[in-house]
Protein backbone atom coordinates (compact mmCIF):
# COMPACT_ATOMS: atom_id res chain seq x y z
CA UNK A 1 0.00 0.00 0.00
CA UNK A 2 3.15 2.26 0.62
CA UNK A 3 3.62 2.25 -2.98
CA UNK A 4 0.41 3.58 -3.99
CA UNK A 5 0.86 6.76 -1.81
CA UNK A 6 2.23 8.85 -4.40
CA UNK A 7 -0.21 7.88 -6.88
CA UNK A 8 -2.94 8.34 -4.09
CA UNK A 9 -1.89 11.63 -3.83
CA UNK A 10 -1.38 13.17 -6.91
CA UNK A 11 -5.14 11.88 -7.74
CA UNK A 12 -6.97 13.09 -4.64
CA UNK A 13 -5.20 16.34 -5.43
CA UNK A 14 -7.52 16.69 -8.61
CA UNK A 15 -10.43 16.30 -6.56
CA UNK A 16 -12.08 19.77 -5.50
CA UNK A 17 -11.45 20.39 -1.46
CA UNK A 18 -8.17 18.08 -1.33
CA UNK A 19 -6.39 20.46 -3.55
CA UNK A 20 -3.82 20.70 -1.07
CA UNK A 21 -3.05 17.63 0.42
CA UNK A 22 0.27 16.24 0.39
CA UNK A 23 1.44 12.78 0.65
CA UNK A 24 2.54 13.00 4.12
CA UNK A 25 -1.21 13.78 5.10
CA UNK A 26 -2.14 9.98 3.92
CA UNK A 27 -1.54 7.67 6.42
CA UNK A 28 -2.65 3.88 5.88
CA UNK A 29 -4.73 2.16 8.68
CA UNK A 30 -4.02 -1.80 9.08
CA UNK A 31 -5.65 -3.80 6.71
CA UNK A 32 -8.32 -6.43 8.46
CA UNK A 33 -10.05 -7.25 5.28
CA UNK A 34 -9.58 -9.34 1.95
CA UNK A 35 -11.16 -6.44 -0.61
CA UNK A 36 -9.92 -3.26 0.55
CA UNK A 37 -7.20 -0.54 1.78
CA UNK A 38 -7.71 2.07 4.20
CA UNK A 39 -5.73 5.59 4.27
CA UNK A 40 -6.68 8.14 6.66
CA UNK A 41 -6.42 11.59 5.44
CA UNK A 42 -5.14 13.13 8.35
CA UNK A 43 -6.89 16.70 9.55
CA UNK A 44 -9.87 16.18 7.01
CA UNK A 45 -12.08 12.92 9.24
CA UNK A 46 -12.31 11.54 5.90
CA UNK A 47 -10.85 7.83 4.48
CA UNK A 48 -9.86 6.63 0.95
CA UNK A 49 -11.14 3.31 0.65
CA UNK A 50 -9.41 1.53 -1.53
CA UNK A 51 -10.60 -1.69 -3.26
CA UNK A 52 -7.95 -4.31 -3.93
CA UNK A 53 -10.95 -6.40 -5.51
CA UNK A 54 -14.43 -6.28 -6.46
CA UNK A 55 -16.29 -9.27 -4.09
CA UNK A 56 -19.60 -8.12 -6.64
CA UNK A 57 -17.72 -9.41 -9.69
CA UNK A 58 -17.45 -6.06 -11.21
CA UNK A 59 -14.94 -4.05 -13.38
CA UNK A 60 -12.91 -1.50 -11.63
CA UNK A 61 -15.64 1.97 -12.12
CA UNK A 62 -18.69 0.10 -11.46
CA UNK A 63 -16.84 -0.98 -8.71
CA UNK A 64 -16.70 2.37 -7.12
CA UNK A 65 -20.09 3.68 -8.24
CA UNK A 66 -21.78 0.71 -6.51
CA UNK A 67 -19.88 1.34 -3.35
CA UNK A 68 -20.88 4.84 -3.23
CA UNK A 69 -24.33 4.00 -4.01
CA UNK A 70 -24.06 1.80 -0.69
CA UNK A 71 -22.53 4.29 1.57
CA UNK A 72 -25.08 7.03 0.28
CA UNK A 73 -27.79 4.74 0.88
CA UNK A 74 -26.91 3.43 4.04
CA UNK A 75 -25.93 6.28 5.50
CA UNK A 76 -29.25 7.75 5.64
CA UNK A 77 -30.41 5.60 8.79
CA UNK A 78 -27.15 6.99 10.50
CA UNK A 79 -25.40 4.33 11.31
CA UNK A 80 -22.71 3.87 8.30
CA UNK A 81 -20.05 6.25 7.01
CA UNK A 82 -21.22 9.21 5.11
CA UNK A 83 -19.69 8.94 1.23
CA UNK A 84 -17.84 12.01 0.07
CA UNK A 85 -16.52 11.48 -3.59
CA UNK A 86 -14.22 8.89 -5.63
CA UNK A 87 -10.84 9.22 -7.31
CA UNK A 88 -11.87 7.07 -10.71
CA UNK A 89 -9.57 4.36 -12.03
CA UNK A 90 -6.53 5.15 -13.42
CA UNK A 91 -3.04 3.40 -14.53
CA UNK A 92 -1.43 4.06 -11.15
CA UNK A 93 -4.93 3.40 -9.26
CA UNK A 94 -6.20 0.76 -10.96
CA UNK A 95 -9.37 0.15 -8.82
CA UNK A 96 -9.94 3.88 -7.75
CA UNK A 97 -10.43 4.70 -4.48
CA UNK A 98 -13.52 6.35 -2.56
CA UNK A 99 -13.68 8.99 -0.40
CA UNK A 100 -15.72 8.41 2.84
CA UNK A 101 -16.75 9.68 6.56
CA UNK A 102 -14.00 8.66 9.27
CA UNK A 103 -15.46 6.58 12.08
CA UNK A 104 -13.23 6.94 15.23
CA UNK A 105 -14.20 4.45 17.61
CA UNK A 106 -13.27 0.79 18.61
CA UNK A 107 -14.13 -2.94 17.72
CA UNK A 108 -18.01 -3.94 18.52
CA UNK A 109 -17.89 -5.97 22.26
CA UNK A 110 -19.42 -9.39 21.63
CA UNK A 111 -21.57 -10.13 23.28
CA UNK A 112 -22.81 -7.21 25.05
CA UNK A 113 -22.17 -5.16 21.97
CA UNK A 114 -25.22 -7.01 20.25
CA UNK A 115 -27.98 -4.30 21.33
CA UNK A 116 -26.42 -1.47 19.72
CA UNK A 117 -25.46 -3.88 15.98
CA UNK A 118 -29.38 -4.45 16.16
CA UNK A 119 -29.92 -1.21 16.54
CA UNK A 120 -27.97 0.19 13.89
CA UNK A 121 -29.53 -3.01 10.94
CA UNK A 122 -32.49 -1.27 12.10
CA UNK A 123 -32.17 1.91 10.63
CA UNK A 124 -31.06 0.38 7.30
CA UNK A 125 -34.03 -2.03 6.86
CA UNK A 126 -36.61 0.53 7.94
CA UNK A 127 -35.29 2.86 5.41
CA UNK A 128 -38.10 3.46 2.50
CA UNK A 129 -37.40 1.16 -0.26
CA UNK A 130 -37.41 3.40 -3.70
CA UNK A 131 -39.57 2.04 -6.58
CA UNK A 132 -38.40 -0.57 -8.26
CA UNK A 133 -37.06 1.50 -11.37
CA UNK A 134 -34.67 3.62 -8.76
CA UNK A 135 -33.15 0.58 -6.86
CA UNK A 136 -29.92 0.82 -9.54
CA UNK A 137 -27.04 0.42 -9.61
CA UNK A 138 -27.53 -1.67 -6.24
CA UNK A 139 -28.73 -5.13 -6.70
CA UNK A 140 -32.34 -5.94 -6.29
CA UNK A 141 -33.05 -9.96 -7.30
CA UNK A 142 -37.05 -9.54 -6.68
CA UNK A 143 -36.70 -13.14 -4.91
CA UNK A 144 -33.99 -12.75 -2.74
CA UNK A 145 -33.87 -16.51 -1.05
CA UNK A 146 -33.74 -18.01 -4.93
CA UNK A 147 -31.29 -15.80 -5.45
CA UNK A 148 -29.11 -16.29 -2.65
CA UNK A 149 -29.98 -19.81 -3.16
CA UNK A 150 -28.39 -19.79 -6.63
CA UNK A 151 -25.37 -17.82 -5.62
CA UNK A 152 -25.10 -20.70 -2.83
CA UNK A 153 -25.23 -23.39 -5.51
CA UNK A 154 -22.54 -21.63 -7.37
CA UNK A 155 -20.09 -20.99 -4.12
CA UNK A 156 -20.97 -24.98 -3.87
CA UNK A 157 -19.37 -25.82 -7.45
CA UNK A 158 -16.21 -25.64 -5.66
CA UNK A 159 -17.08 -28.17 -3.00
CA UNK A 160 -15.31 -31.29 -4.88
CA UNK A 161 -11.90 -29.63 -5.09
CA UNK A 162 -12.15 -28.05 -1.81
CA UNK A 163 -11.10 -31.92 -0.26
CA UNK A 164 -13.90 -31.91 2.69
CA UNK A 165 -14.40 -34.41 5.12
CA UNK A 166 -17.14 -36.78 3.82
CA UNK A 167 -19.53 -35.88 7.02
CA UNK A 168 -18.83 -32.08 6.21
CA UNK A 169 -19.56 -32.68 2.68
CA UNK A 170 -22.64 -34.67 3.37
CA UNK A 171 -24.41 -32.10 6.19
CA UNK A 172 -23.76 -29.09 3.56
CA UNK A 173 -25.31 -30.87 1.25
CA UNK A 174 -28.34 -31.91 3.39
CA UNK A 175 -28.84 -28.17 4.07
CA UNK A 176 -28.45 -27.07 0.53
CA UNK A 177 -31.50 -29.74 -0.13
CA UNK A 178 -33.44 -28.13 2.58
CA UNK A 179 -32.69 -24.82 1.69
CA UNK A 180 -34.03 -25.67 -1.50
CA UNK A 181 -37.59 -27.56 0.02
CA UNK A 182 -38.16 -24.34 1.98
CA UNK A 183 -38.14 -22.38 -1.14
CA UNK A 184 -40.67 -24.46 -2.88
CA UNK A 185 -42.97 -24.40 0.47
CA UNK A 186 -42.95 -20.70 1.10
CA UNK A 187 -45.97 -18.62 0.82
CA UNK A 188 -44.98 -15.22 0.95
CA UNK A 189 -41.48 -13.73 0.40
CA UNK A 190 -39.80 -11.96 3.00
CA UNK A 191 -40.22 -7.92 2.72
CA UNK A 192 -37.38 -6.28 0.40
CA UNK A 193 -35.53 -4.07 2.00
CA UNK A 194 -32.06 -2.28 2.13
CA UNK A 195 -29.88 -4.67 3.55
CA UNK A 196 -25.82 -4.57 3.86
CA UNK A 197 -25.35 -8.53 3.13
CA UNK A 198 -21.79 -8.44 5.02
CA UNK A 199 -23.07 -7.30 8.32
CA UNK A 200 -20.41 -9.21 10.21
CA UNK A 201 -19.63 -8.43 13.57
CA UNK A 202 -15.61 -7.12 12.21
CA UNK A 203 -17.24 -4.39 9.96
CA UNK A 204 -18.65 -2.53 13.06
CA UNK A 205 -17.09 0.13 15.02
CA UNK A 206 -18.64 1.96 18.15
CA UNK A 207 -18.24 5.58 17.53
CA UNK A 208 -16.63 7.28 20.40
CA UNK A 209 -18.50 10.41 19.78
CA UNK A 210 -21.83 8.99 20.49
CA UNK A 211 -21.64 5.55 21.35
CA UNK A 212 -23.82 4.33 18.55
CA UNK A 213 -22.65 0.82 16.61
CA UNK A 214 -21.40 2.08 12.51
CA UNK A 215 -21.70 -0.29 9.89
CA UNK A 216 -18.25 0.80 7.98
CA UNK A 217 -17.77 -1.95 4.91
CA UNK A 218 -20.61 -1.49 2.34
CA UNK A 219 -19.29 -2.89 -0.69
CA UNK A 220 -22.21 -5.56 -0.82
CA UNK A 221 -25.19 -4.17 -0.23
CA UNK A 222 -28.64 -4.83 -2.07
CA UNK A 223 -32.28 -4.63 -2.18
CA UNK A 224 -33.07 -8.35 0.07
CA UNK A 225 -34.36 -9.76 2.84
CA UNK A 226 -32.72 -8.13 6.57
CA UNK A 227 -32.81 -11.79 8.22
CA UNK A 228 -29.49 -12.03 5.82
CA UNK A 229 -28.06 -9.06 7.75
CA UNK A 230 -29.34 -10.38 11.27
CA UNK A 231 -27.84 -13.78 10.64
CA UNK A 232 -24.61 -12.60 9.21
CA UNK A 233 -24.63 -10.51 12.79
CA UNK A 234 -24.77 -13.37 15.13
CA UNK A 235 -24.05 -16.64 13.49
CA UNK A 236 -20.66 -18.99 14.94
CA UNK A 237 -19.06 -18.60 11.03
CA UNK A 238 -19.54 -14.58 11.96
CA UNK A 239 -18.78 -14.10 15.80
CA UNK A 240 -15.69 -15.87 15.28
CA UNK A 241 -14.23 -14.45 12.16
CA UNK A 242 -12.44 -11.31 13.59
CA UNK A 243 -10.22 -11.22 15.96
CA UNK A 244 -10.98 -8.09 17.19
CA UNK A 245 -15.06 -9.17 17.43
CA UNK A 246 -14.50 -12.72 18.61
CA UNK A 247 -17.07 -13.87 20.67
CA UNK A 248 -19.74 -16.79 20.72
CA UNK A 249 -22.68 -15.71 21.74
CA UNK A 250 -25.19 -18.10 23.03
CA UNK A 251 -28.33 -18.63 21.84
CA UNK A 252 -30.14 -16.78 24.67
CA UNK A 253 -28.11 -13.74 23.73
CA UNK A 254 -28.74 -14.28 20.31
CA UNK A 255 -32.85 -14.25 20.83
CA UNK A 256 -32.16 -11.10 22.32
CA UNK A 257 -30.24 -9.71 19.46
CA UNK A 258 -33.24 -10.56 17.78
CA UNK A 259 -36.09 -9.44 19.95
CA UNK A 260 -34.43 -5.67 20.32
CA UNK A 261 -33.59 -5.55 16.88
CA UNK A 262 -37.70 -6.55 15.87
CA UNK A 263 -38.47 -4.09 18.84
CA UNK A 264 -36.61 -1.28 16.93
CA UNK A 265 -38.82 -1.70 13.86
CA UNK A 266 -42.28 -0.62 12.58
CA UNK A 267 -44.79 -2.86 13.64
CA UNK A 268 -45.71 -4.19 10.56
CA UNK A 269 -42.32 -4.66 9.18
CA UNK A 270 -41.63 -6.63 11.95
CA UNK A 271 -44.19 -8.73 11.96
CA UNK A 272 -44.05 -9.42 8.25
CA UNK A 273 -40.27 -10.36 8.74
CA UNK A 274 -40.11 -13.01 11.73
CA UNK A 275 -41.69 -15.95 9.66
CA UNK A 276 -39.08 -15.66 7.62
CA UNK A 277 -36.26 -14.97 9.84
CA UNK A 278 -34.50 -18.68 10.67
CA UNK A 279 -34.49 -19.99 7.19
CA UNK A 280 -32.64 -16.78 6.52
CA UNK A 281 -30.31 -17.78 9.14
CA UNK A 282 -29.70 -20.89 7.59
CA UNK A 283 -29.61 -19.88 4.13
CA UNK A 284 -26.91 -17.34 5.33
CA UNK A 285 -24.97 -19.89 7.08
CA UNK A 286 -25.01 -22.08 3.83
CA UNK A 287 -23.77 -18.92 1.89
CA UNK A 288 -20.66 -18.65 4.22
CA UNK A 289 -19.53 -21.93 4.37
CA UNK A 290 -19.93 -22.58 0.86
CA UNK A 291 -17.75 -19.20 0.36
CA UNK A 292 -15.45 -21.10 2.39
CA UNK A 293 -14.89 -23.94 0.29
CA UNK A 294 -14.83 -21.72 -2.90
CA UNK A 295 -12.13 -19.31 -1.37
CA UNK A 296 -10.11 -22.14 0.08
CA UNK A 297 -9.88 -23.66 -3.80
CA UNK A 298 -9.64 -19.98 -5.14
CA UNK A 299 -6.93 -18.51 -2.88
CA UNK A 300 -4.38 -21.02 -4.08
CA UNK A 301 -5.06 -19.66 -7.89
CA UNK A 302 -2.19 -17.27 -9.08
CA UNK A 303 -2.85 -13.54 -8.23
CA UNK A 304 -5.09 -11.92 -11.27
CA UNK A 305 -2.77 -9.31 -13.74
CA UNK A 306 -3.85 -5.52 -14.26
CA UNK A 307 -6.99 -4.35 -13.46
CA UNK A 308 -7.47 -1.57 -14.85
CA UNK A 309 -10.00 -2.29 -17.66
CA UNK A 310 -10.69 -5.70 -16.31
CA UNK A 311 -15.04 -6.99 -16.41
CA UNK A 312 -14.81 -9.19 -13.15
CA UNK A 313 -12.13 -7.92 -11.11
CA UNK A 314 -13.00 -10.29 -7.95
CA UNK A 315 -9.52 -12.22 -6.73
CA UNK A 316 -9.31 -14.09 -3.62
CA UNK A 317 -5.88 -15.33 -4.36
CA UNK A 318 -3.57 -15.55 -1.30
CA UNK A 319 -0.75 -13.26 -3.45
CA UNK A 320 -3.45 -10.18 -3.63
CA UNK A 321 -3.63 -10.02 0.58
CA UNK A 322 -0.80 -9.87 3.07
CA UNK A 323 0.65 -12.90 4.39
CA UNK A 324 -0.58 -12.77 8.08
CA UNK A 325 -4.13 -11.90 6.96
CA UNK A 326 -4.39 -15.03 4.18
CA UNK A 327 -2.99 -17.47 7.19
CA UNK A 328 -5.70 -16.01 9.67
CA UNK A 329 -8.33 -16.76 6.69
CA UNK A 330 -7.09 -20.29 5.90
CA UNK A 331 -7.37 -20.83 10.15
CA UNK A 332 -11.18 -19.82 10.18
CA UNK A 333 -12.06 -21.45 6.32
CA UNK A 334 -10.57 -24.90 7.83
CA UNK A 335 -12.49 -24.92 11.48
CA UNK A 336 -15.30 -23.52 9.70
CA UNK A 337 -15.03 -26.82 7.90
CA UNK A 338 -14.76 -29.11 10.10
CA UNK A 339 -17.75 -31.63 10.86
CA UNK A 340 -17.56 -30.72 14.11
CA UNK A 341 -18.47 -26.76 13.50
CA UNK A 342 -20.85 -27.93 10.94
CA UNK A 343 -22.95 -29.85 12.97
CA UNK A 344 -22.77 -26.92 15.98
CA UNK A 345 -24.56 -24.10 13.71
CA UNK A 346 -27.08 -26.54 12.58
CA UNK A 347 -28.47 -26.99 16.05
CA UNK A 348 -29.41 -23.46 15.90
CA UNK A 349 -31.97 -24.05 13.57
CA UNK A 350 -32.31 -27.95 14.59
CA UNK A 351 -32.94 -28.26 18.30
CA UNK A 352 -34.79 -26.73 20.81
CA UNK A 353 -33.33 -24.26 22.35
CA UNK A 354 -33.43 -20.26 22.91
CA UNK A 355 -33.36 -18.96 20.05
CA UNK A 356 -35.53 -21.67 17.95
CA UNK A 357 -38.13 -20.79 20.83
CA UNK A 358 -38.53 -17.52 19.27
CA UNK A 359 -37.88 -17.87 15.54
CA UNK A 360 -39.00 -21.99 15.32
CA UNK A 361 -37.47 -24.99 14.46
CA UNK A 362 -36.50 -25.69 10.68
């Protein structure tokens, strides 16, 4: 990242109100994520946000004017970073960067942290949903679960190379089959709404300023159903990813994730969501862990050339991330694995207990 400075700087100098910043004002944060780079510009309590990847399969400029999309979005409930402007592609910046609000504040506390993340998903899925013809460029599927389901189904063409124990193998696959029973059983869809679909425990920060929970990373957010985002909150394959975050909540603290965060919505949204919300879960679950097999085949894959003017510029190779990050990745992917883990997150959803008190039993 120490490379790109220069280039960082003489393109953020082009953009009106960072006329004058010098290189010495940019000072990199440390990277905790796959897709992106963070530089602080120093004095302004603004961040360049800089993709290494695209984890929506897009070239380099859509790249950026889907993330902004997301932060402007987002922001609106007023718990995410507040988007500012973009630096667009260019030979010594091949993926651009974007210009967003500077959250100063620390790592969400897991578990007692869990009130304020509910609060915050809140304010995004009780934002008004625009008319179908406005929801661009943002994704909006119309059936979410099928298409979740699908994108599932493709993470799972990865499964045979991925080497997993036969049990593990077998139990995905018995969920994928459920998944896909559920889907031909439902009667109504879950309400669309604006969801973040990475709402992982790691992309929070507690603002020191007011003590509300920020939803920082954006990059994947789309017109869906929020049980994705409540799931992604508080499942094992979530609580445990970040170091910073870890935590494993138990499934009374989880039903109370949930009941604040349905207590923080209108009425009627609420109620129209909690049928729907522990196939969700699962569904979400099967998402991650089928992500897992597909980036433990795709990270040994050479690193991907110039981006620049590149249609799909997603790359989970282990070369494109730093060394300590890609080992901390492979730990997680490989217990994530494991028939043992496997079989743990399915008894949320498969035995009585907390949690399936309040949402039911799949």
């Amino acid at each position: 990242m120490m490379d790109s400075i220069p280039a960082l700087a003489e393109a953020l100098a082009l953009v009106p109100s960072f006329a004058g910043i010098s290189p010495g004002k940019l000072e990199p944060l440390p990277t905790t994520g796959l897709a992106h780079d963070h530089i602080r510009i120093s004095g302004t309590g603004r961040l360049l946000r800089v993709p290494r990847q695209s984890q929506m399969r897009l070239d380099a400029a859509r790249n950026l004017d889907y993330q902004a999309a997301c932060f402007g979005r987002a922001s609106a409930g007023g718990h995410a970073p507040r988007y500012f402007g973009q630096i667009r592609p260019c030979p010594g910046l091949p993926m651009g960067a974007l210009i967003v609000e500077e959250i100063i504040g620390a790592p969400v506390k897991l578990p007692e942290g869990l009130p304020e993340v509910a609060r915050a998903l809140a304010s995004i899925h009780a934002l008004p949903v625009p008319p179908a013809a406005e929801r661009a460029p943002l994704a909006d599927p119309g059936d979410a679960y099928a298409a979740t389901l699908e994108e599932v189904r493709d993470h799972a063409r990865h499964l045979d190379a991925a080497a997993l124990e036969q049990d593990a193998r077998r139990m995905i696959e018995a969920e994928i089959d459920a998944a896909a029973r559920h889907a031909g059983a439902m009667e109504d869809a879950p309400p669309t709404t604006l969801i973040s679909f990475d709402a992982h425990p790691g992309n929070f920060l507690m603002d020191e300023a007011n003590g509300r929970a920020v939803l920082v990373d954006l990059e994947k957010a789309r017109y869906g159903a929020a049980g994705f985002d409540l799931a992604h909150a508080t499942l094992y394959t979530s609580t445990t990813w970040d170091v910073a975050t870890f935590s494993d909540p138990g499934h009374e603290a989880i039903a109370r994730f949930h009941t604040r965060y349905l207590d923080a919505l209108p009425g009627d949204l609420a109620d129209a969501q909690r049928p729907h919300l522990m196939a969700l879960r699962r569904l979400m679950w099967l998402w991650s862990i089928t992500w897992c097999a597909k980036w433990r085949v795709a990270s040994a894959n050479a690193r991907r050339g110039d981006k620049h003017l590149a249609e799909d510029t997603e790359d989970w190779s282990a070369e494109n991330s730093a060394d300590d990050l890609v080992e901390h990745v492979r730990g997680r992917v490989d217990h994530y694995l494991t028939p043992e883990v496997i079989e743990r997150v399915r008894a949320d959803w498969r035995s009585v207990n907390p949690l399936s008190d309040l949402l039911g039993i799949l």
